[in-house]
ModelCIF file with pLDDT and N, C-alpha, C, O atoms, coordinates in Angstrom:
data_MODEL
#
_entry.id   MODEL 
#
_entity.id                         1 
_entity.type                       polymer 
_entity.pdbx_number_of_molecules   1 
#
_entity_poly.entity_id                      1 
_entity_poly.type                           'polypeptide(L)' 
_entity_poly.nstd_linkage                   no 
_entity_poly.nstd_monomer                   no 
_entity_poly.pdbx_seq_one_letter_code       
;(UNK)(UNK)(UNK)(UNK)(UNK)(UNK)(UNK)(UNK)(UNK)(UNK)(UNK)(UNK)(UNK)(UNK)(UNK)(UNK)
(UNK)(UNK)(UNK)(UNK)(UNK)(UNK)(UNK)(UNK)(UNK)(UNK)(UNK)(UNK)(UNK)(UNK)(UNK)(UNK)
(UNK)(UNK)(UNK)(UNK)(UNK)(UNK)(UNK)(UNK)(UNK)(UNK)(UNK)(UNK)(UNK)(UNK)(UNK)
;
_entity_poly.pdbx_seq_one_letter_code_can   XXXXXXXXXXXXXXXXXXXXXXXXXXXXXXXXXXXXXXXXXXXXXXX 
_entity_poly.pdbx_strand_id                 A 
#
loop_
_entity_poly_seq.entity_id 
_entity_poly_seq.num 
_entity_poly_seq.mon_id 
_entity_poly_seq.hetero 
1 1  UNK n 
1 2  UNK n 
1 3  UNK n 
1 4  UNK n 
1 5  UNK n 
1 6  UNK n 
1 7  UNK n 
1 8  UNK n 
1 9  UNK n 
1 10 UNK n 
1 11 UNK n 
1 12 UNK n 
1 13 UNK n 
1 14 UNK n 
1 15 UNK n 
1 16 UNK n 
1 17 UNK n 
1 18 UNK n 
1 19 UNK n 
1 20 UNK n 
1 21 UNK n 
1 22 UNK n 
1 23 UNK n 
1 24 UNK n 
1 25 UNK n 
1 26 UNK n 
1 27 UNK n 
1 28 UNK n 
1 29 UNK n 
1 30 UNK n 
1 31 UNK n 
1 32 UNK n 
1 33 UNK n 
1 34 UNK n 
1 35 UNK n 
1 36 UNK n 
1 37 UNK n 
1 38 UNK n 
1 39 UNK n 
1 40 UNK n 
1 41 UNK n 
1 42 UNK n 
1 43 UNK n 
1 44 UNK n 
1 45 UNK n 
1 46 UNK n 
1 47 UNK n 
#
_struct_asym.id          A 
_struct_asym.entity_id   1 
#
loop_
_ma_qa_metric.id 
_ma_qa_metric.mode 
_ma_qa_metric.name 
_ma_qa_metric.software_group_id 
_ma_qa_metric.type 
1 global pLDDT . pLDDT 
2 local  pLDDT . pLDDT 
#
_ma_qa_metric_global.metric_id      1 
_ma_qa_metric_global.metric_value   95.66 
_ma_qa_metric_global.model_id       1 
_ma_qa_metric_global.ordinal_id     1 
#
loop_
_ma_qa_metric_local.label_asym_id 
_ma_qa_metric_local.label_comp_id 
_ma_qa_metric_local.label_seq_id 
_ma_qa_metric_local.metric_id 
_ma_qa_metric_local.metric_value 
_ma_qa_metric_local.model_id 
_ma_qa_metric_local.ordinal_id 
A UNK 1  2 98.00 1 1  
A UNK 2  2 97.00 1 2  
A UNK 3  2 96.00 1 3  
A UNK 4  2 94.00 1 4  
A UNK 5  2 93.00 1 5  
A UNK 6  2 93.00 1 6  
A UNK 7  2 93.00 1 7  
A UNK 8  2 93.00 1 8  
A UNK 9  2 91.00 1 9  
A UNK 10 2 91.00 1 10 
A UNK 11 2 95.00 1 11 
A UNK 12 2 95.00 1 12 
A UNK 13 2 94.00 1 13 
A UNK 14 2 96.00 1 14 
A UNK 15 2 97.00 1 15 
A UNK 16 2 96.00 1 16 
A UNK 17 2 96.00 1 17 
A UNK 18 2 97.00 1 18 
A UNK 19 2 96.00 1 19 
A UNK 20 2 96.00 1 20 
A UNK 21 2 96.00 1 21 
A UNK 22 2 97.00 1 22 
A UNK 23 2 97.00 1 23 
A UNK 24 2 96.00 1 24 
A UNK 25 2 97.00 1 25 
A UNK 26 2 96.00 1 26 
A UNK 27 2 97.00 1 27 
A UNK 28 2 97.00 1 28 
A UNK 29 2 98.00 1 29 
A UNK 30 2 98.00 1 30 
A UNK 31 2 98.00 1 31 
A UNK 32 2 97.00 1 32 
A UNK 33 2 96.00 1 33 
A UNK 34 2 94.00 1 34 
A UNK 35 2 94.00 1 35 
A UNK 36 2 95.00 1 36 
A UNK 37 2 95.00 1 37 
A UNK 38 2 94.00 1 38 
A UNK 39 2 94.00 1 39 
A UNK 40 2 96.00 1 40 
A UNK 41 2 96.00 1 41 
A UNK 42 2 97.00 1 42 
A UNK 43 2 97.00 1 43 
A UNK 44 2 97.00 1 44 
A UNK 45 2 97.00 1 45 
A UNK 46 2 96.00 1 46 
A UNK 47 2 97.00 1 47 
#
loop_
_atom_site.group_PDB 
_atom_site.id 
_atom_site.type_symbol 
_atom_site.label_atom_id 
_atom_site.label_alt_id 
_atom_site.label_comp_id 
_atom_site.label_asym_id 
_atom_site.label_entity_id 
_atom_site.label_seq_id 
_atom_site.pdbx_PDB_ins_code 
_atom_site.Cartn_x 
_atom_site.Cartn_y 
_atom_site.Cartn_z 
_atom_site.occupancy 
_atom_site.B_iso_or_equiv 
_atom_site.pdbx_formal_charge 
_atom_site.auth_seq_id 
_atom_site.auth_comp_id 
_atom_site.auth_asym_id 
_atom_site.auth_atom_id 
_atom_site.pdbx_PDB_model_num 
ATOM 1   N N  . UNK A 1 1  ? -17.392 -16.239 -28.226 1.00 98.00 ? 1  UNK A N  1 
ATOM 2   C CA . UNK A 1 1  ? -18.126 -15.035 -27.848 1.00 98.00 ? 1  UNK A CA 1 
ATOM 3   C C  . UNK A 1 1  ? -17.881 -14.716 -26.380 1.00 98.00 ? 1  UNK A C  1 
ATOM 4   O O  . UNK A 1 1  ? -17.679 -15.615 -25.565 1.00 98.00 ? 1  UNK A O  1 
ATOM 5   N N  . UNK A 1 2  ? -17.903 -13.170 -25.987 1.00 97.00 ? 2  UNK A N  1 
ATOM 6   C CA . UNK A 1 2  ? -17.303 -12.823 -24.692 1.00 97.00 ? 2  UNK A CA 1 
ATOM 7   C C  . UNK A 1 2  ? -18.428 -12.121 -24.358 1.00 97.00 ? 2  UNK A C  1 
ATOM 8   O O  . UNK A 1 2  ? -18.519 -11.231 -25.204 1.00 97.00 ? 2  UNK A O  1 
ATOM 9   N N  . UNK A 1 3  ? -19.088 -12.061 -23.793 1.00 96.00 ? 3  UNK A N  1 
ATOM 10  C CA . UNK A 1 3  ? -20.212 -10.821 -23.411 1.00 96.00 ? 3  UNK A CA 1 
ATOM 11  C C  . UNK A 1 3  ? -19.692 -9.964  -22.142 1.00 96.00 ? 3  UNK A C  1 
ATOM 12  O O  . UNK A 1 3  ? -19.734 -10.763 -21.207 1.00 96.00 ? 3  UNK A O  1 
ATOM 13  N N  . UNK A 1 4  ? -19.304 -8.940  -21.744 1.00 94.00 ? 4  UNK A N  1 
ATOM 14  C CA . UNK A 1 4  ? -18.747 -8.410  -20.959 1.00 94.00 ? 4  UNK A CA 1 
ATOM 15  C C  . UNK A 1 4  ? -19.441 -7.121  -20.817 1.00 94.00 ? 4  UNK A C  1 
ATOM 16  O O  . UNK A 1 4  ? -20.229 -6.647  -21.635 1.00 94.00 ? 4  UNK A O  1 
ATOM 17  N N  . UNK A 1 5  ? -18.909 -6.361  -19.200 1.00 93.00 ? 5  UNK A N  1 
ATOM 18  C CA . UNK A 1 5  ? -19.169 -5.150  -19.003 1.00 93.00 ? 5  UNK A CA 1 
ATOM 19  C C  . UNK A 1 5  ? -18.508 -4.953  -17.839 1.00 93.00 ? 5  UNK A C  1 
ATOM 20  O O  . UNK A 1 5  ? -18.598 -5.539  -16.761 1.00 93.00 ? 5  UNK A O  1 
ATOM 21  N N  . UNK A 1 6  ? -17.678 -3.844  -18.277 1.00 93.00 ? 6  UNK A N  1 
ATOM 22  C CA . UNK A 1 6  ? -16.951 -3.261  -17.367 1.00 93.00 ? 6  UNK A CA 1 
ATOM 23  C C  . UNK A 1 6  ? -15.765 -4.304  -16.918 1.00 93.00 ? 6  UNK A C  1 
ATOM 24  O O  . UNK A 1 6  ? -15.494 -4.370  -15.719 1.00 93.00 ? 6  UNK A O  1 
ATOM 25  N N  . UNK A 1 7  ? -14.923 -5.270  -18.031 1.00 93.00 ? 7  UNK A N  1 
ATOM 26  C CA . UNK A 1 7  ? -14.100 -6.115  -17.662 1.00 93.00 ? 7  UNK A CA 1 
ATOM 27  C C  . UNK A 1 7  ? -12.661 -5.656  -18.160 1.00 93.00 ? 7  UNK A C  1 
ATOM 28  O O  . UNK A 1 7  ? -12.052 -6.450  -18.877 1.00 93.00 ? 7  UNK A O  1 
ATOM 29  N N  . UNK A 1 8  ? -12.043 -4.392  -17.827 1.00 93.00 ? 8  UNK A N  1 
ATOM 30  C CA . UNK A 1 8  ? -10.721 -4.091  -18.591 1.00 93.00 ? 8  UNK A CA 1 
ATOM 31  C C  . UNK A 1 8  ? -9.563  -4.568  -17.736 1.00 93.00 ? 8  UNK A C  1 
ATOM 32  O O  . UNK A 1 8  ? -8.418  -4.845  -18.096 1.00 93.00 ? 8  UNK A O  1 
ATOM 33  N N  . UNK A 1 9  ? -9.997  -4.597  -16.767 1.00 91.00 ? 9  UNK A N  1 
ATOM 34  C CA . UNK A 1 9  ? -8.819  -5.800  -15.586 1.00 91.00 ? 9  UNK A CA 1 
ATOM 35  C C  . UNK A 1 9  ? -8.685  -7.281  -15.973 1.00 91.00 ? 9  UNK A C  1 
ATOM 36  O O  . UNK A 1 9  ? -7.998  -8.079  -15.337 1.00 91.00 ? 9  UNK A O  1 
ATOM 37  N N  . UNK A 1 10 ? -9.285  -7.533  -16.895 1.00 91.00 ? 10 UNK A N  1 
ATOM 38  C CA . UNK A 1 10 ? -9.066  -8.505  -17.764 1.00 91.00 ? 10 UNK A CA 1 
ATOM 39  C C  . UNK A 1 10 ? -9.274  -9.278  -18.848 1.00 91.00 ? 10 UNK A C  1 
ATOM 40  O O  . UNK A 1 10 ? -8.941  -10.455 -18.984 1.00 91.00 ? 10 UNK A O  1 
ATOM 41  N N  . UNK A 1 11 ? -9.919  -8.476  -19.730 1.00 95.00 ? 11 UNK A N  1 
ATOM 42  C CA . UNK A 1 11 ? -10.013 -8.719  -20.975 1.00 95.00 ? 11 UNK A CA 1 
ATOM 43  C C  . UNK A 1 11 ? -8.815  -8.570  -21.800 1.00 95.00 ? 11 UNK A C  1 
ATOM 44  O O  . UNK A 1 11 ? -8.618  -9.602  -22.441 1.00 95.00 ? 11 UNK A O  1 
ATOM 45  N N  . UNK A 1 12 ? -8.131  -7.857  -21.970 1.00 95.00 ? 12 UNK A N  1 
ATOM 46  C CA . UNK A 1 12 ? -6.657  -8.070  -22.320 1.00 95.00 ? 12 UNK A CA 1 
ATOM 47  C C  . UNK A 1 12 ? -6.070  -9.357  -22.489 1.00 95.00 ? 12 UNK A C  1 
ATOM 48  O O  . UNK A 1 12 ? -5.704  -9.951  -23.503 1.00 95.00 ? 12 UNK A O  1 
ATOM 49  N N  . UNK A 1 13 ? -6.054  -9.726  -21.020 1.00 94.00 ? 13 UNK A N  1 
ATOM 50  C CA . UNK A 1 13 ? -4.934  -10.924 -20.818 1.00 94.00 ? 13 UNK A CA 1 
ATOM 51  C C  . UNK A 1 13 ? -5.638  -12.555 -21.188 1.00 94.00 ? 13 UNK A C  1 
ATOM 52  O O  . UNK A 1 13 ? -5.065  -13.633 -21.349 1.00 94.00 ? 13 UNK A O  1 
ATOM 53  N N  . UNK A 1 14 ? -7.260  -12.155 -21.242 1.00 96.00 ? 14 UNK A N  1 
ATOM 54  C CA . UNK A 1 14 ? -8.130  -13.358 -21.784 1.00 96.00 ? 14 UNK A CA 1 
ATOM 55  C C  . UNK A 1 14 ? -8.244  -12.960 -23.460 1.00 96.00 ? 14 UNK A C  1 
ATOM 56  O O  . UNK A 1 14 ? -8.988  -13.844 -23.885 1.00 96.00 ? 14 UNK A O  1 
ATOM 57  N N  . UNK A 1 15 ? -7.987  -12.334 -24.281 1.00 97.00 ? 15 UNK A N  1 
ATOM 58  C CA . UNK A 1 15 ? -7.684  -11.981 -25.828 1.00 97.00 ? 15 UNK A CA 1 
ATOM 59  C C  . UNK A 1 15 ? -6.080  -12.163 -26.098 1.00 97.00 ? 15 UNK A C  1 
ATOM 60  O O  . UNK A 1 15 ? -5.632  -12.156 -27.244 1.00 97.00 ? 15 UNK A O  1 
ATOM 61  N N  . UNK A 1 16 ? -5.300  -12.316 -25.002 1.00 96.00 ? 16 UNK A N  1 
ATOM 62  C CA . UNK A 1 16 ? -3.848  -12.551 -24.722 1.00 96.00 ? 16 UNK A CA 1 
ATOM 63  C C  . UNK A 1 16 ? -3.957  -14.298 -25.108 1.00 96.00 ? 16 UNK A C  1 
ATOM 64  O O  . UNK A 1 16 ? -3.258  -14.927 -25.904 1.00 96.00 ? 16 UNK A O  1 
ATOM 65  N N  . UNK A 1 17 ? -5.014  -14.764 -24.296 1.00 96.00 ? 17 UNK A N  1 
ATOM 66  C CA . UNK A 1 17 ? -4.807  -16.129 -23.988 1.00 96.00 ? 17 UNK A CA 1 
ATOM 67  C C  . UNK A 1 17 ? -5.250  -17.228 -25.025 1.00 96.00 ? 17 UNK A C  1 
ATOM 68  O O  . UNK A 1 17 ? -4.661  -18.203 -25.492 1.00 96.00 ? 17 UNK A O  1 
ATOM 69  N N  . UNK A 1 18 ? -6.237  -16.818 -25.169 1.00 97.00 ? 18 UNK A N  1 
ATOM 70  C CA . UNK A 1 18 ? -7.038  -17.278 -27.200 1.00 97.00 ? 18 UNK A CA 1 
ATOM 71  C C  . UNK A 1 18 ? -6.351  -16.661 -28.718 1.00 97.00 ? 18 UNK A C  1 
ATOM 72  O O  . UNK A 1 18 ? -6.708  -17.098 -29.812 1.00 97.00 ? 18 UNK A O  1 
ATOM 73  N N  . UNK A 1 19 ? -5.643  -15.921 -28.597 1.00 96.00 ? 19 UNK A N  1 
ATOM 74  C CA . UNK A 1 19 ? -4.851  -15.298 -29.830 1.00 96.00 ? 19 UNK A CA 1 
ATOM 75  C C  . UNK A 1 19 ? -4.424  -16.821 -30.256 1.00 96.00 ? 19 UNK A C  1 
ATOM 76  O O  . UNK A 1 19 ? -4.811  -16.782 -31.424 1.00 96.00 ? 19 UNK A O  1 
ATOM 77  N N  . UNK A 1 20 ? -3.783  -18.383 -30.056 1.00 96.00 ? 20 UNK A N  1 
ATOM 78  C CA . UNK A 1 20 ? -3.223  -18.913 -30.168 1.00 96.00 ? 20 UNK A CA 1 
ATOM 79  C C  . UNK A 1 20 ? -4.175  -19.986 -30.559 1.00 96.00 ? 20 UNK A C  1 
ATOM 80  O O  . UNK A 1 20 ? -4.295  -20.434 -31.699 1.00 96.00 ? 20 UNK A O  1 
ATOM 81  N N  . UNK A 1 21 ? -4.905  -20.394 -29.400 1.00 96.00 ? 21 UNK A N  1 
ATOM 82  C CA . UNK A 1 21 ? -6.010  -21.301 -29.986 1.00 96.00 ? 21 UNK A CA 1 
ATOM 83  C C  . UNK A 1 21 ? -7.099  -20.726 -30.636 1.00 96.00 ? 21 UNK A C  1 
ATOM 84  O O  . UNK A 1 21 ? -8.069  -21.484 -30.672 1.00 96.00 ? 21 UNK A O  1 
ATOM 85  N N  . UNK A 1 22 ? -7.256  -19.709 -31.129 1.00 97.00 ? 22 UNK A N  1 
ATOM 86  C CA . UNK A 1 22 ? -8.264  -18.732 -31.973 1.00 97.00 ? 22 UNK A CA 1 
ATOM 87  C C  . UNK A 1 22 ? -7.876  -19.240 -33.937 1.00 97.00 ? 22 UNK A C  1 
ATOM 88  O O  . UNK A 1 22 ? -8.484  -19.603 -34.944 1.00 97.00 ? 22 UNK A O  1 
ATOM 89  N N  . UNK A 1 23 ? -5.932  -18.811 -33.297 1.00 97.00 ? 23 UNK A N  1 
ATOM 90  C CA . UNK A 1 23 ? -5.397  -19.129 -35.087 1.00 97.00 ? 23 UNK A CA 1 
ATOM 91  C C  . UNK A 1 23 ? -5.738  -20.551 -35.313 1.00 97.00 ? 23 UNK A C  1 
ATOM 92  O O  . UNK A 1 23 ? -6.446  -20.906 -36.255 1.00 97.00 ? 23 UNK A O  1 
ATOM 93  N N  . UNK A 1 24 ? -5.200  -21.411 -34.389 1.00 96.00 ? 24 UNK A N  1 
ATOM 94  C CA . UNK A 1 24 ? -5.238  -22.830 -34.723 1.00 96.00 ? 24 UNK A CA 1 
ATOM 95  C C  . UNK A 1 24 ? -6.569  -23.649 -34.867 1.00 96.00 ? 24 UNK A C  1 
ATOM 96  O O  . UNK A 1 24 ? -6.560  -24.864 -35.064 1.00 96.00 ? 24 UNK A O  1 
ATOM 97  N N  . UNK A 1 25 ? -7.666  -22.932 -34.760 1.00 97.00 ? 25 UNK A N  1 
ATOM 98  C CA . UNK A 1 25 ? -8.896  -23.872 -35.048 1.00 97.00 ? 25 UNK A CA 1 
ATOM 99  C C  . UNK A 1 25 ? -9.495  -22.922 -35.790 1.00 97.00 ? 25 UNK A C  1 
ATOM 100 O O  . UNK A 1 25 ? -10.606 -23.220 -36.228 1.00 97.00 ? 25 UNK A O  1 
ATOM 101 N N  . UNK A 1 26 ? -9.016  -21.749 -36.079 1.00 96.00 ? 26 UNK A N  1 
ATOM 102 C CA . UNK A 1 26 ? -9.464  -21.175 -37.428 1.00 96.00 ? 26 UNK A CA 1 
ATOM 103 C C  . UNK A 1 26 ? -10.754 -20.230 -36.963 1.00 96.00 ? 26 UNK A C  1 
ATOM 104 O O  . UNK A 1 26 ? -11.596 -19.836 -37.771 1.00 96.00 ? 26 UNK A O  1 
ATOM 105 N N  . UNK A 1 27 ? -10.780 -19.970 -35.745 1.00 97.00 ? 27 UNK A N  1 
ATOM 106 C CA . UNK A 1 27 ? -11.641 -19.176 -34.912 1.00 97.00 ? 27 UNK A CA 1 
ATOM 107 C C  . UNK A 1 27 ? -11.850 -17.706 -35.126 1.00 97.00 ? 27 UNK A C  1 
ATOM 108 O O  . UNK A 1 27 ? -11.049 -16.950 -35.677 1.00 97.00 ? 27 UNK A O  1 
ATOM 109 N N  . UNK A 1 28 ? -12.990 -17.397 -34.638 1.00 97.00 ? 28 UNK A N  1 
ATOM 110 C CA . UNK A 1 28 ? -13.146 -15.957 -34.861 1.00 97.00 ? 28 UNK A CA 1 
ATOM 111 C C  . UNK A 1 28 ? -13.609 -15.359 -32.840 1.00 97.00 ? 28 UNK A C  1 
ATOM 112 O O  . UNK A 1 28 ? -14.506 -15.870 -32.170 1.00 97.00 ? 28 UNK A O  1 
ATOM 113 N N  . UNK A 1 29 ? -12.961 -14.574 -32.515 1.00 98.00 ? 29 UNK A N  1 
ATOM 114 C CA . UNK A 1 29 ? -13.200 -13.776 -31.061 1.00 98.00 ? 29 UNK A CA 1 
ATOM 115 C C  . UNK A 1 29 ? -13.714 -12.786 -31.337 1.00 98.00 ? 29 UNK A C  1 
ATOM 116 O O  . UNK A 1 29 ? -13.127 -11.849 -31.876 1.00 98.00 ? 29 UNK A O  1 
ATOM 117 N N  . UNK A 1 30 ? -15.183 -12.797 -30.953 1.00 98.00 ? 30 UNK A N  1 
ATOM 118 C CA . UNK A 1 30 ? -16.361 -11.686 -30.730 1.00 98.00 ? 30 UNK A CA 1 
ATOM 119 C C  . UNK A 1 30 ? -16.433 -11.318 -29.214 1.00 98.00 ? 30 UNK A C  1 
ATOM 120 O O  . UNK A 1 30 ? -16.820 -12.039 -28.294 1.00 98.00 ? 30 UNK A O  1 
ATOM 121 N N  . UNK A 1 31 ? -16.014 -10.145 -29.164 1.00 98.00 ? 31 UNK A N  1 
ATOM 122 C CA . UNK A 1 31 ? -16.268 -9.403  -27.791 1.00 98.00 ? 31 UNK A CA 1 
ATOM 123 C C  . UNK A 1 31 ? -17.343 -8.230  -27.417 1.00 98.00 ? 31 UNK A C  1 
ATOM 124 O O  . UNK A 1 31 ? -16.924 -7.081  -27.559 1.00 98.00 ? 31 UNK A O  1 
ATOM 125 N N  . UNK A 1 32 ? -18.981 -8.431  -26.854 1.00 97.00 ? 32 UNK A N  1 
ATOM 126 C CA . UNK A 1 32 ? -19.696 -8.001  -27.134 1.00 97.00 ? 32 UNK A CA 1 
ATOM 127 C C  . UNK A 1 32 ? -19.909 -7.312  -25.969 1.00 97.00 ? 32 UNK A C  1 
ATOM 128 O O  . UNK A 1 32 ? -19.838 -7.951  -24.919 1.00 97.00 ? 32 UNK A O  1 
ATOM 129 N N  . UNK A 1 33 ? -20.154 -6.147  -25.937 1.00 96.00 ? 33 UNK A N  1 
ATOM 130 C CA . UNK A 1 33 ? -20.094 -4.882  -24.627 1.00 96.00 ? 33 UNK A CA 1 
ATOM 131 C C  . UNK A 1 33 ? -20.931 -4.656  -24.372 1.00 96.00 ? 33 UNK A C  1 
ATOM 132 O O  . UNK A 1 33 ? -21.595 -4.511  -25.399 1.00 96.00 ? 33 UNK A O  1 
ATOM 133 N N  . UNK A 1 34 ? -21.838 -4.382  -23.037 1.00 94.00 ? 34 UNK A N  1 
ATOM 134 C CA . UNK A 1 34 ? -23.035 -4.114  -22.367 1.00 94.00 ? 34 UNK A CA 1 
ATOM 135 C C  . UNK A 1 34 ? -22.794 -2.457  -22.516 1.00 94.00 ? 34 UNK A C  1 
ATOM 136 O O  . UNK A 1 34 ? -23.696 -1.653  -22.281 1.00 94.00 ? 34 UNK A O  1 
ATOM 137 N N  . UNK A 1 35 ? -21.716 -2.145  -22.856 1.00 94.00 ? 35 UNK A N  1 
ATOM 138 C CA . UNK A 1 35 ? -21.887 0.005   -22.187 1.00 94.00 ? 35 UNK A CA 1 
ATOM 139 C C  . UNK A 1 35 ? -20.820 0.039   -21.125 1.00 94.00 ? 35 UNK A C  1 
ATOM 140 O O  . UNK A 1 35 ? -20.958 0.684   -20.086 1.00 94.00 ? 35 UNK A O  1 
ATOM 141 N N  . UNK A 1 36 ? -19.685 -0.719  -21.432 1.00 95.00 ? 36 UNK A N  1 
ATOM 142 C CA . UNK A 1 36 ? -18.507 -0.532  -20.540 1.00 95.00 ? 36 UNK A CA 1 
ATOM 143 C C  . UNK A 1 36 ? -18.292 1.111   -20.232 1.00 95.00 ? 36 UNK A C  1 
ATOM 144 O O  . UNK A 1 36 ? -18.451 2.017   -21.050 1.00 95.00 ? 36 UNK A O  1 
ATOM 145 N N  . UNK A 1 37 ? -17.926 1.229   -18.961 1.00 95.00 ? 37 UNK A N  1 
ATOM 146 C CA . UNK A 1 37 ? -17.162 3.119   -18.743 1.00 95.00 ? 37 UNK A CA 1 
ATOM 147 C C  . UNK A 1 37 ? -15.705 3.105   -18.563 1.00 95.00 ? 37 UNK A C  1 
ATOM 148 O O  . UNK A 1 37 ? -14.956 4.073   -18.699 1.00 95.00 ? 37 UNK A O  1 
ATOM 149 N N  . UNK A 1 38 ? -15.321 1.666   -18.179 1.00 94.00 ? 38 UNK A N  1 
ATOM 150 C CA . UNK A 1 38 ? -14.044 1.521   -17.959 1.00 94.00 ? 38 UNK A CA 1 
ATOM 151 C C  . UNK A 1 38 ? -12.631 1.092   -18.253 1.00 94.00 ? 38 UNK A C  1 
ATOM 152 O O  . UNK A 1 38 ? -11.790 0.667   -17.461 1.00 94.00 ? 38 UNK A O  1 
ATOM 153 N N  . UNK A 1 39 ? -12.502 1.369   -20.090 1.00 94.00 ? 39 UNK A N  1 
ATOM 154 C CA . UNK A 1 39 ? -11.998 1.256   -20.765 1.00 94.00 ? 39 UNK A CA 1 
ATOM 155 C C  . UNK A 1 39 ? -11.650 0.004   -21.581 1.00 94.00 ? 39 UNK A C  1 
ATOM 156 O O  . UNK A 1 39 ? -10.545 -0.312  -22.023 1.00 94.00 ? 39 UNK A O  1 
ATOM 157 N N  . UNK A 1 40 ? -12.931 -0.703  -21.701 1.00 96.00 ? 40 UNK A N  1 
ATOM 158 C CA . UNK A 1 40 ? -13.068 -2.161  -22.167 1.00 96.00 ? 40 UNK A CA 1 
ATOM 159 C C  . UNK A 1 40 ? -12.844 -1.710  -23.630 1.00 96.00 ? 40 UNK A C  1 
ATOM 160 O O  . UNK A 1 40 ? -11.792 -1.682  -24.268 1.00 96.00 ? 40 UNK A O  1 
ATOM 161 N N  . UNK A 1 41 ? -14.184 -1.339  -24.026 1.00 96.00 ? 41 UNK A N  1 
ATOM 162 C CA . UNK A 1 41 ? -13.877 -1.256  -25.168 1.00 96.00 ? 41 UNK A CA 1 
ATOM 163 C C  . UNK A 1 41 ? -12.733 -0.521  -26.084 1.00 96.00 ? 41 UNK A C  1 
ATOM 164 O O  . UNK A 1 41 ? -12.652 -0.691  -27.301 1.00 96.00 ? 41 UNK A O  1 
ATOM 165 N N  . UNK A 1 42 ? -11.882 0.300   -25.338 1.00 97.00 ? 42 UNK A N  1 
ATOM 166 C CA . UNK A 1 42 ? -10.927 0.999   -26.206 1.00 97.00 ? 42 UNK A CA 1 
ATOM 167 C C  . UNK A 1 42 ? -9.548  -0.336  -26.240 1.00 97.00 ? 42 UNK A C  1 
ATOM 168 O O  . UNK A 1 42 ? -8.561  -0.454  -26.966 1.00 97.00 ? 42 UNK A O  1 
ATOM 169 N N  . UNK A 1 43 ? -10.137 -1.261  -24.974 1.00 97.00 ? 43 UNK A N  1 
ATOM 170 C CA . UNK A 1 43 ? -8.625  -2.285  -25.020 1.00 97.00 ? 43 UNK A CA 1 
ATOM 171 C C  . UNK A 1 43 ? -8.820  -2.933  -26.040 1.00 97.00 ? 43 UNK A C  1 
ATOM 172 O O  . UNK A 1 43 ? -7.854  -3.152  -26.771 1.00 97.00 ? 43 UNK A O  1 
ATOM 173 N N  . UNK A 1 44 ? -10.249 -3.480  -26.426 1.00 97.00 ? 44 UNK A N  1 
ATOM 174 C CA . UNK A 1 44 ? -10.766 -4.415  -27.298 1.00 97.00 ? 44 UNK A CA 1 
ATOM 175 C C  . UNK A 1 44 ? -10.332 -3.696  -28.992 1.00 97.00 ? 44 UNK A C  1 
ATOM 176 O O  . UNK A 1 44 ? -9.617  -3.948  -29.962 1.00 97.00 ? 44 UNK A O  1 
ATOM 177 N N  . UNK A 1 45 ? -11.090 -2.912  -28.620 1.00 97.00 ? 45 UNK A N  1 
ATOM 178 C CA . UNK A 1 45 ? -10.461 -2.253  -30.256 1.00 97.00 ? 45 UNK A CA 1 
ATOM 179 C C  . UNK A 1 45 ? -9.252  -2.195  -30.998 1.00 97.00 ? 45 UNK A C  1 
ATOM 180 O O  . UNK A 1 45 ? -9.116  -2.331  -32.214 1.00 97.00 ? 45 UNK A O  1 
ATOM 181 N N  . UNK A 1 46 ? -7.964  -1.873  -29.707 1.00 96.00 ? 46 UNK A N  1 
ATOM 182 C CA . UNK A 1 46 ? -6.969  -1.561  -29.737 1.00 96.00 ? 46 UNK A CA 1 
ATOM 183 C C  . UNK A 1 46 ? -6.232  -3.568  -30.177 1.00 96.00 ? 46 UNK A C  1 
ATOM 184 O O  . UNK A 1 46 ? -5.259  -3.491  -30.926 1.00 96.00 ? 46 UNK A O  1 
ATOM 185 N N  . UNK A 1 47 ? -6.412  -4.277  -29.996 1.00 97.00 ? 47 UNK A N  1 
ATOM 186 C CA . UNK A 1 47 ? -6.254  -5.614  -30.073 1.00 97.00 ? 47 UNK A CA 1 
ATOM 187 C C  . UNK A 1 47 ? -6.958  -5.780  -31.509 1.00 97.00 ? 47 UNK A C  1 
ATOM 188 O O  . UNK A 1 47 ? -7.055  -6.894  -32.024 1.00 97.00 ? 47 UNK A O  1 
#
């Protein structure tokens, strides 16, 4: 779980970084948004 707001300078490259150990332990990545304005959530979606 990620709780974030207003993190698009790097949420990307931290959903970049767990894609790998996410598959291998059979994981699920929840990224949960306070009301980002600064294009968090469209990166998140877009992933």
């Amino acid at each position: 779980v990620i709780p974030c707001l207003n993190e698009a300078r790097f949420i990307a490259g931290l959903l970049h970084q767990l894609e790998g150990p996410a598959a291998r332990l059979d994981g699920h990545i929840v990224v949960v948004d306070g009301g980002s304005t600064d294009g968090t959530c469209e990166i998140v979606a877009k992933v």
